[in-house]
N, C-alpha and C. Protein backbone atom coordinates (compact mmCIF):
# COMPACT_ATOMS: atom_id res chain seq x y z
N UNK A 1 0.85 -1.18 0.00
CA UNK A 1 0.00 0.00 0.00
C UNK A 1 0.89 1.23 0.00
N UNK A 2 0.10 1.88 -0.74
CA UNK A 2 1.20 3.26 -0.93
C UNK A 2 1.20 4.54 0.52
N UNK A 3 2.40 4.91 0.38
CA UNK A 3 2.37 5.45 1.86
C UNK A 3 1.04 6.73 1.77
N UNK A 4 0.73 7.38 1.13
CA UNK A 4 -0.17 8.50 0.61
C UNK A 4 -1.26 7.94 1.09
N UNK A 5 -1.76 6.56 0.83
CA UNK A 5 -2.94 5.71 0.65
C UNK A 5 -3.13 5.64 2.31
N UNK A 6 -2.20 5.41 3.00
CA UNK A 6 -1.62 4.96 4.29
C UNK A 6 -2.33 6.10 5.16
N UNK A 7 -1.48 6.86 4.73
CA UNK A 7 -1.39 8.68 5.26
C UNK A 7 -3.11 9.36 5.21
N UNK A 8 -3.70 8.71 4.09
CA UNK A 8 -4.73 9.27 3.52
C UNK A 8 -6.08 8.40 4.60
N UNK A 9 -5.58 7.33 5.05
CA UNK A 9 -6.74 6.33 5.69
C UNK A 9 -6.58 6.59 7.34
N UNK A 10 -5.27 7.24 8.17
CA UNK A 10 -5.13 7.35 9.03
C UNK A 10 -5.72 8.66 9.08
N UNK A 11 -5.91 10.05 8.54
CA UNK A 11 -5.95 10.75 8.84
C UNK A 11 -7.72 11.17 9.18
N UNK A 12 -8.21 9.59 8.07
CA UNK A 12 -9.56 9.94 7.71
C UNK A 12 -10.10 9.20 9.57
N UNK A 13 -9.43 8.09 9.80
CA UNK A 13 -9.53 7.34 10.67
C UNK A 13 -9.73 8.37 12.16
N UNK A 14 -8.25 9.11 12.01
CA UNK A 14 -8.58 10.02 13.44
C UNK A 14 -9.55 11.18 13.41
N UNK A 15 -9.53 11.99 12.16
CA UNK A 15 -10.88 12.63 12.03
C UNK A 15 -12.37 12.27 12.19
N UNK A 16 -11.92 11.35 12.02
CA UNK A 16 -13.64 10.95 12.13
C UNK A 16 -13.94 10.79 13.46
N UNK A 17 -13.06 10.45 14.78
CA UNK A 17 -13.51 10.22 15.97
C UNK A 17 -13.48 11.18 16.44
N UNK A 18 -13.47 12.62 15.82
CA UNK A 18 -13.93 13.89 15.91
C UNK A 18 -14.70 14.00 15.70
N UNK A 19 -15.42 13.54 14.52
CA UNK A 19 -16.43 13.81 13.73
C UNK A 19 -17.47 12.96 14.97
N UNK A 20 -17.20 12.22 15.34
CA UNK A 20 -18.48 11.34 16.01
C UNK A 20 -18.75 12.33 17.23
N UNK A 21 -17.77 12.80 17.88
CA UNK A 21 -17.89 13.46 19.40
C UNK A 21 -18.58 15.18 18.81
N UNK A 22 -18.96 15.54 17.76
CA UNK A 22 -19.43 16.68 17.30
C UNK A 22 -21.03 16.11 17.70
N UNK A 23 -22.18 17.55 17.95
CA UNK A 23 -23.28 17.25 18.14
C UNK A 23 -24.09 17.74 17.34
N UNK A 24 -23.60 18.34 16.22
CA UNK A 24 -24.47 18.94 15.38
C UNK A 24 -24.65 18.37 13.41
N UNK A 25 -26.15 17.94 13.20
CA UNK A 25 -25.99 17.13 12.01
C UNK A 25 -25.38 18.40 10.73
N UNK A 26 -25.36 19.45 10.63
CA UNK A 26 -25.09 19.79 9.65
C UNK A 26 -23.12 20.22 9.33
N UNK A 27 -22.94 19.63 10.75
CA UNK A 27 -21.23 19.81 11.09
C UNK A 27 -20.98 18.41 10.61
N UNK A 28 -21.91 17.32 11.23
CA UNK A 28 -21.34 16.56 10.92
C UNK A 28 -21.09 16.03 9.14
N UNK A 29 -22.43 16.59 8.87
CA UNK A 29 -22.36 16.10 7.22
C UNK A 29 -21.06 16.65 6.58
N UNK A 30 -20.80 17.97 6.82
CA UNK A 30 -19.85 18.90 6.42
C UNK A 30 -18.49 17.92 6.79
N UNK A 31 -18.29 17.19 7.62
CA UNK A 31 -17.07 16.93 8.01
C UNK A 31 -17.15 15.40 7.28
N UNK A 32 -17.92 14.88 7.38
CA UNK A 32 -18.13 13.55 6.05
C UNK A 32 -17.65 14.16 4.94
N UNK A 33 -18.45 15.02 4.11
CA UNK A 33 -17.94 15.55 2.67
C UNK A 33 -16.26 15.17 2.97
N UNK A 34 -15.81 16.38 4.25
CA UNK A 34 -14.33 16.72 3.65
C UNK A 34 -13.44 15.44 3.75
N UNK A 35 -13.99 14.95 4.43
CA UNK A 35 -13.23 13.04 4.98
C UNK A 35 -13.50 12.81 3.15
N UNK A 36 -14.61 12.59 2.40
CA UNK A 36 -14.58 11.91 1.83
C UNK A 36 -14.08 12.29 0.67
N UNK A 37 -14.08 13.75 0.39
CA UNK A 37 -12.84 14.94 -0.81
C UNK A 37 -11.80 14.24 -0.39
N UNK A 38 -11.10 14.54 0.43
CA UNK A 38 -9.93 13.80 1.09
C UNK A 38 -9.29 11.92 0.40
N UNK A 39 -10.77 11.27 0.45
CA UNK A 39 -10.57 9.63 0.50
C UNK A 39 -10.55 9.43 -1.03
N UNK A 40 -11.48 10.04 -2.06
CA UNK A 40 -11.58 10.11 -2.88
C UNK A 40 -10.86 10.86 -4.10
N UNK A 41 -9.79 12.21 -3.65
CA UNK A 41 -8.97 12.68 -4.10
C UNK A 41 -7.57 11.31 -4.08
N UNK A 42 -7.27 11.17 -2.92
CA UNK A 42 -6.50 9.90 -3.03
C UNK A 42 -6.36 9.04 -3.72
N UNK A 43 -7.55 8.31 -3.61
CA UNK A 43 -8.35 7.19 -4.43
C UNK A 43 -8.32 7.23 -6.17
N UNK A 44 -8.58 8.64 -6.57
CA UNK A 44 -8.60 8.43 -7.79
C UNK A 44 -7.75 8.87 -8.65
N UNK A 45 -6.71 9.72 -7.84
CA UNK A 45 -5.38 10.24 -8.75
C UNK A 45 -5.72 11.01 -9.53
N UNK A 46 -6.45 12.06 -9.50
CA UNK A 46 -7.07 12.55 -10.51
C UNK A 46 -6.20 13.70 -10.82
N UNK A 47 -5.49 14.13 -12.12
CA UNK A 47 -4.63 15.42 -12.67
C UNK A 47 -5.38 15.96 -11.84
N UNK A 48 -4.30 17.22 -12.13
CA UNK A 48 -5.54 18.93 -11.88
C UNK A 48 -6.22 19.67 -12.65
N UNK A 49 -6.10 19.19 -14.11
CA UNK A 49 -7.31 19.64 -15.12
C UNK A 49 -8.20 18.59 -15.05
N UNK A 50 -8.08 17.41 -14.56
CA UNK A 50 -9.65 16.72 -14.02
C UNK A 50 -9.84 16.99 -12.28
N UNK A 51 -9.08 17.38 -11.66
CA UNK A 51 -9.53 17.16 -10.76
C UNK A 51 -10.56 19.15 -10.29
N UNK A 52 -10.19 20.00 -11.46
CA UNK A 52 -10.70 21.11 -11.86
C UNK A 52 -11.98 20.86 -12.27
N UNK A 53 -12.41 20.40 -13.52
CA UNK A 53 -13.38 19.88 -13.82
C UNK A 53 -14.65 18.51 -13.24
N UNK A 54 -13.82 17.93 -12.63
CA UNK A 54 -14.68 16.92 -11.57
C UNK A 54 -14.94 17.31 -10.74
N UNK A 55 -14.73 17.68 -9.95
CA UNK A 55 -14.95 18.91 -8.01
C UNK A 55 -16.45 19.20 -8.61
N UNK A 56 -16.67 20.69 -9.28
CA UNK A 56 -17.95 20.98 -9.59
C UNK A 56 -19.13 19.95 -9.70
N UNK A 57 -18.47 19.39 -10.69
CA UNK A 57 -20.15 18.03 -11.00
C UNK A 57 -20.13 17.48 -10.13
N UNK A 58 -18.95 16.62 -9.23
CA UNK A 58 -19.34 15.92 -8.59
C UNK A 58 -19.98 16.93 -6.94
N UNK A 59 -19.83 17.84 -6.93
CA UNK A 59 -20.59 18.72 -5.39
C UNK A 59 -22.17 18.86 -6.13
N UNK A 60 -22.13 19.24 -6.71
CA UNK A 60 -23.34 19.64 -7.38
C UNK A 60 -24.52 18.51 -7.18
N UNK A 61 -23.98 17.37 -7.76
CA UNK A 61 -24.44 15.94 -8.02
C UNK A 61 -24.90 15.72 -6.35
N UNK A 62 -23.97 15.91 -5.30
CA UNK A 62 -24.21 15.34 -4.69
C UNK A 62 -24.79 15.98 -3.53
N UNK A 63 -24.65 17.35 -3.52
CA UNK A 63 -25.78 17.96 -2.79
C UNK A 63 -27.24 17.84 -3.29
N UNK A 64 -27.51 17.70 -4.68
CA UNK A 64 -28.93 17.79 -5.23
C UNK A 64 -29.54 16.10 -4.50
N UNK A 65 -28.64 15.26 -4.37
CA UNK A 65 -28.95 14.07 -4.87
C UNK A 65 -28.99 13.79 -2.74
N UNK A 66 -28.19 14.60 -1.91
CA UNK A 66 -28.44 14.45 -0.82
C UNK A 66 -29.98 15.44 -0.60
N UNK A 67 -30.26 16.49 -0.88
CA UNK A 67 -31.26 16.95 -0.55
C UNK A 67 -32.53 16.23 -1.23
N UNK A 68 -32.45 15.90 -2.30
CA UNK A 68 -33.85 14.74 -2.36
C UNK A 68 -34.28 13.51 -2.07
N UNK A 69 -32.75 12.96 -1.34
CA UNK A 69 -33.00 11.89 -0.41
C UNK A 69 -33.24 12.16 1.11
N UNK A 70 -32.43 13.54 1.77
CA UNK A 70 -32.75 13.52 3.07
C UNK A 70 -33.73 13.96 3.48
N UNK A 71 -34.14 15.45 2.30
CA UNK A 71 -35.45 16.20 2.56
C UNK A 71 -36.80 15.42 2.08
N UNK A 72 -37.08 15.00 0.97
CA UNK A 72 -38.32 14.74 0.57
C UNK A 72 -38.33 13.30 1.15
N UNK A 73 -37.49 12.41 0.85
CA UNK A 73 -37.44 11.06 1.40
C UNK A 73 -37.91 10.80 2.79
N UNK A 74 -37.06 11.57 3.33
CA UNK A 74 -37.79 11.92 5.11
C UNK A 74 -38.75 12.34 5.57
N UNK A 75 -39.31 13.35 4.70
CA UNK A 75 -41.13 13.41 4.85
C UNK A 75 -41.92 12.74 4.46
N UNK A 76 -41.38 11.87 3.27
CA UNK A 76 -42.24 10.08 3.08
C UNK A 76 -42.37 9.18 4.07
N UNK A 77 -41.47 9.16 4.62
CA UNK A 77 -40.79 8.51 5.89
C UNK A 77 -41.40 8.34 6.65
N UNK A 78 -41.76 9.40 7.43
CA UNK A 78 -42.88 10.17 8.33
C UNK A 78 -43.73 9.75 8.38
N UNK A 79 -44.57 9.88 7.36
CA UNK A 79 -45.66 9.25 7.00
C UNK A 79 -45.72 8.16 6.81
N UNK A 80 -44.80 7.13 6.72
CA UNK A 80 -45.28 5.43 6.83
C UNK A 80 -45.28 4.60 7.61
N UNK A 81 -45.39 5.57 8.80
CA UNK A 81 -45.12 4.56 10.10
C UNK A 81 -46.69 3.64 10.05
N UNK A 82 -46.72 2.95 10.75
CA UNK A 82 -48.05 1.95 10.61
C UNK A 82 -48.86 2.29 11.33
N UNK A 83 -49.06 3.40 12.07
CA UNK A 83 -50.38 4.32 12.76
C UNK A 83 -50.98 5.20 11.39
N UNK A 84 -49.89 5.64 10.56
CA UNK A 84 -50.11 6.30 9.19
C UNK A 84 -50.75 5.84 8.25
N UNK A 85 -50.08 4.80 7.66
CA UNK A 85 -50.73 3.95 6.95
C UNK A 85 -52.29 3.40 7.20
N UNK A 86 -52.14 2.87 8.00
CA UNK A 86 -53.57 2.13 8.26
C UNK A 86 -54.41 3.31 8.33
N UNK A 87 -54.45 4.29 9.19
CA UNK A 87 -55.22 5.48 9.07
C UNK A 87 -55.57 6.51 7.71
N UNK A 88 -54.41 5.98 6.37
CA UNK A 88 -54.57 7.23 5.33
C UNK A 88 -55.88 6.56 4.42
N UNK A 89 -56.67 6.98 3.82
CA UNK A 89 -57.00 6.96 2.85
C UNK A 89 -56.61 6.70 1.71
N UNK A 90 -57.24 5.79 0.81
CA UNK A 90 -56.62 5.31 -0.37
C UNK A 90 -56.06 6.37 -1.54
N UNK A 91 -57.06 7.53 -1.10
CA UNK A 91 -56.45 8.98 -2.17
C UNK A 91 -55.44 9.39 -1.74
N UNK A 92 -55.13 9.52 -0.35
CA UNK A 92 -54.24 10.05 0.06
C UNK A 92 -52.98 9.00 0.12
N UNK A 93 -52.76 7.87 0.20
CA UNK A 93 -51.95 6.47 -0.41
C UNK A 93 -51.33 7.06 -2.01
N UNK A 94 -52.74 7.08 -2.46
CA UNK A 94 -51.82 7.11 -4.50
C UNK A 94 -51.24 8.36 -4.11
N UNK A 95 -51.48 9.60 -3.55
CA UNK A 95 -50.91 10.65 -3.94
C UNK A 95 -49.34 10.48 -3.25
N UNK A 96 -49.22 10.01 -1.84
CA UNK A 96 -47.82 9.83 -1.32
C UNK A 96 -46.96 8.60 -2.61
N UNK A 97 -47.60 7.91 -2.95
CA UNK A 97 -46.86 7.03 -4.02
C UNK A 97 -46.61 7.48 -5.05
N UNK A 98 -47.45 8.42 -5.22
CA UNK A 98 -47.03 9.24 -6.89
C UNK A 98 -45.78 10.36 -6.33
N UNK A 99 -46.09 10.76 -5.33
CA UNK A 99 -44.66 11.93 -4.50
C UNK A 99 -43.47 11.03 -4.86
N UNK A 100 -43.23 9.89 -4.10
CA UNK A 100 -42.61 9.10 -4.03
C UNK A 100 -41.85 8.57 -5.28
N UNK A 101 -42.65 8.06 -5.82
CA UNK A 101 -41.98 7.53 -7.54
C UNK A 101 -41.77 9.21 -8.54
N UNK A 102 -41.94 9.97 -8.52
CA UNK A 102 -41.67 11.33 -8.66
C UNK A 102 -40.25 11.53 -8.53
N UNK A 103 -40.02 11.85 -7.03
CA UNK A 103 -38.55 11.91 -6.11
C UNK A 103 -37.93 10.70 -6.86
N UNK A 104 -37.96 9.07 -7.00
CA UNK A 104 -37.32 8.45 -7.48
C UNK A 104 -37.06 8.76 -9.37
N UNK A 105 -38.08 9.48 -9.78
CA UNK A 105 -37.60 9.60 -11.37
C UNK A 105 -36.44 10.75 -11.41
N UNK A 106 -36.34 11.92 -10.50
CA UNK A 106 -35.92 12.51 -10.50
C UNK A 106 -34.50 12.82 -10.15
N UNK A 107 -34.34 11.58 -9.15
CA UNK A 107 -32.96 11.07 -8.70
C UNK A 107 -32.30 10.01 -9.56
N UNK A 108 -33.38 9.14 -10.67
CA UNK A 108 -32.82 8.84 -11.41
C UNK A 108 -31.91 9.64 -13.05
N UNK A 109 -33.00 10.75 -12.99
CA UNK A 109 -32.65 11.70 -13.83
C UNK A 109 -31.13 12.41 -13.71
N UNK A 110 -31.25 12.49 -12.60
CA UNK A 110 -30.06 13.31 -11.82
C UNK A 110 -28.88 12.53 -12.50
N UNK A 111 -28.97 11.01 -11.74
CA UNK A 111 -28.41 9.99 -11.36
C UNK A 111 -27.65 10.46 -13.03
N UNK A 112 -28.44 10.12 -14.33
CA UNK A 112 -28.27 10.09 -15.46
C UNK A 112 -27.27 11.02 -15.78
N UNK A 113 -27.61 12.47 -15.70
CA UNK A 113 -26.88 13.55 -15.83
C UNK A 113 -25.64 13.50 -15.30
N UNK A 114 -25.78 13.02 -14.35
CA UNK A 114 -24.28 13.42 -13.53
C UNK A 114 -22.96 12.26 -14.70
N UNK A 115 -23.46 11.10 -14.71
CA UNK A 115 -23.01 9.87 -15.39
C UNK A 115 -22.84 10.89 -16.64
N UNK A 116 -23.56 11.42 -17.49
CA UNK A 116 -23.42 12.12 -18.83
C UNK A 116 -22.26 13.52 -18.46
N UNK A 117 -22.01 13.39 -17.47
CA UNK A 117 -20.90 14.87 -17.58
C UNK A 117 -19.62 14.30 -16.98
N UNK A 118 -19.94 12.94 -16.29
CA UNK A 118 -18.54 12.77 -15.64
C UNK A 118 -17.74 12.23 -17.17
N UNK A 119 -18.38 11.65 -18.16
CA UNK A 119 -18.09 11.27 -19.09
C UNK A 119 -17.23 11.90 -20.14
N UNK A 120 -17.70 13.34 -19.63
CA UNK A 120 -17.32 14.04 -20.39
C UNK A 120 -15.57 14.72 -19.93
N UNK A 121 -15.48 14.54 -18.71
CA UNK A 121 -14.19 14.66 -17.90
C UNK A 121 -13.11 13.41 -17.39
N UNK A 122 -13.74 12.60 -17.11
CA UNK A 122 -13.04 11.05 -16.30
C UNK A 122 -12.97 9.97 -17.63
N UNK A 123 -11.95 9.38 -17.44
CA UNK A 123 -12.00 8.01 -17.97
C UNK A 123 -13.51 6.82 -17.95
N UNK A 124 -13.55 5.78 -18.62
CA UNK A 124 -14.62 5.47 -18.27
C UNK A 124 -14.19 4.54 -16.94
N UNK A 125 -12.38 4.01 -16.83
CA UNK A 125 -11.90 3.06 -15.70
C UNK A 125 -12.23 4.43 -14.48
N UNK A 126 -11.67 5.52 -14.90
CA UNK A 126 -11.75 6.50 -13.60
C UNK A 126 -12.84 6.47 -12.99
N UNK A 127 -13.71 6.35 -13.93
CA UNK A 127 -15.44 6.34 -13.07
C UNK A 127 -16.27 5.08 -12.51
N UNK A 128 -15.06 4.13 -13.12
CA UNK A 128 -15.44 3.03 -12.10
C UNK A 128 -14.96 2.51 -11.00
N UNK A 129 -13.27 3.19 -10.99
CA UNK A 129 -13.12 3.65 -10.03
C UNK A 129 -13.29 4.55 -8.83
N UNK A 130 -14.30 5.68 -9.26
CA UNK A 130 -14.54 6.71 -8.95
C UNK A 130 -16.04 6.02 -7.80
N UNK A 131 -16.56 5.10 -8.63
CA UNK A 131 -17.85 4.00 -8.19
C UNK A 131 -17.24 3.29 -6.84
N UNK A 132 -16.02 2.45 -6.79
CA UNK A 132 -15.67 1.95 -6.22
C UNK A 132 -15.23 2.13 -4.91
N UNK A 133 -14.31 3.26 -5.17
CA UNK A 133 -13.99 4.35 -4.15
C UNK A 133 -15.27 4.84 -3.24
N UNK A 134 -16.10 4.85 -3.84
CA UNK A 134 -17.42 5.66 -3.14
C UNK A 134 -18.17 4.23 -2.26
N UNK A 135 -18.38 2.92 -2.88
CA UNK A 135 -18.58 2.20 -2.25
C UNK A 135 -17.68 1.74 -0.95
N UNK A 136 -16.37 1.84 -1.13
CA UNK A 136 -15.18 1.41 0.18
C UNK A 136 -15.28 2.74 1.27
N UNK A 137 -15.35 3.81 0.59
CA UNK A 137 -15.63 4.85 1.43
C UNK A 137 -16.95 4.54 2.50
N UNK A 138 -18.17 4.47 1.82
CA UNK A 138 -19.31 3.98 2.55
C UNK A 138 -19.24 2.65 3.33
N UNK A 139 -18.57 2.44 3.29
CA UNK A 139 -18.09 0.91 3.84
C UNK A 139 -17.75 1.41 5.45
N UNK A 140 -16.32 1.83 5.15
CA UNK A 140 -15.83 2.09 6.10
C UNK A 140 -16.58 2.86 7.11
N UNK A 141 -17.28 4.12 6.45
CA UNK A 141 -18.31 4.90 7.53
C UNK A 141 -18.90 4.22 7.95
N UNK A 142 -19.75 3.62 7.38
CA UNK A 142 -20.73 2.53 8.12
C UNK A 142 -19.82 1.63 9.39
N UNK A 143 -18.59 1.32 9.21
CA UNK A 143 -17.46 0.22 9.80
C UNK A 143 -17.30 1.04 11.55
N UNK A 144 -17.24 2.55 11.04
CA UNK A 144 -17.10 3.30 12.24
C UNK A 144 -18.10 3.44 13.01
N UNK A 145 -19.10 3.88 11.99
CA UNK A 145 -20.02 3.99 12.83
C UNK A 145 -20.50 2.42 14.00
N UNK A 146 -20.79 1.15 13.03
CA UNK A 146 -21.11 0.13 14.33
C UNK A 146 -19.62 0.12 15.20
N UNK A 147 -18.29 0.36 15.02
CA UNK A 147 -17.56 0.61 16.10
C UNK A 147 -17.83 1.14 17.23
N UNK A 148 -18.34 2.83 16.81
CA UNK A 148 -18.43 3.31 17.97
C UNK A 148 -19.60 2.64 18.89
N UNK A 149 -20.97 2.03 18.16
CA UNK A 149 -21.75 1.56 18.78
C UNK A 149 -21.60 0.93 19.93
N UNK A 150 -20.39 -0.30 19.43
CA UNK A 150 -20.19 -1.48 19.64
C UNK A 150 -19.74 -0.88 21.32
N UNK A 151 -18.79 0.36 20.78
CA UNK A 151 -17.99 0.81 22.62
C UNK A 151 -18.79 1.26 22.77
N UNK A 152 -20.33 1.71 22.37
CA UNK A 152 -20.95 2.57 23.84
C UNK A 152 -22.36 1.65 24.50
């Protein structure tokens, strides 16, 4: 393993047990991003005329694509607890399902776009690397997170 790679996983490692002892969700998201600029700059070696051109799409991409999963998704959410359900009305059922598959065309749309511009900057290996990276990244968060569980 390359020492950078090394350098790059320790640093994400002790930050983050910062990141857990913080009490506020919009610090914490903020401090995910930079862990993951950080894991993913590493990760993908990217020049600086791609790594110029990738930054933008990929923030863009992924604030749109976090706000229509945390915001609208979470007010679906809300509503399906099983006091909800059983209590809604069948009109009021199609209309949360039509919200619902809506938010999903739209994140697929996204989903699309973003894929159509990274194309236009990254390799097609870079972007499957770029895939990959994002999955090991999520890995590991998730890895920390049942850690800390596990100690408290």
């Amino acid at each position: 393993m390359k020492i950078k790679n090394i350098f790059a996983i320790m640093l994400f490692l002790i930050s983050f047990s910062f990141y857990a002892q913080s009490g506020k969700t919009d610090e914490k998201r903020e401090k995910i991003k930079a862990y993951k600029v950080s894991f993913l700059t590493t990760e993908l070696e990217l020049t600086s005329t791609e790594a110029e051109k990738f930054w933008p799409i990929y923030n863009a991409y992924d604030d749109k694509q976090f706000e229509l999963r945390h915001q609208k998704m979470k007010t679906y959410m809300r509503k399906l607890d099983d006091d909800n359900i059983n209590s809604m009305s069948e009109k009021d059922a199609l209309t949360l399902l039509s919200q619902m598959e809506s938010t999903d065309k739209e994140l697929y749309l996204l989903r699309d776009k973003y894929n159509t511009n990274l194309k236009k900057v990254l390799s097609a290996k870079k972007i499957l690397k770029l895939k990959k990276s994002e999955d090991d990244f999520n890995r590991k968060l998730l890895q920390q997170y049942r850690d800390k569980a596990a100690k408290d």
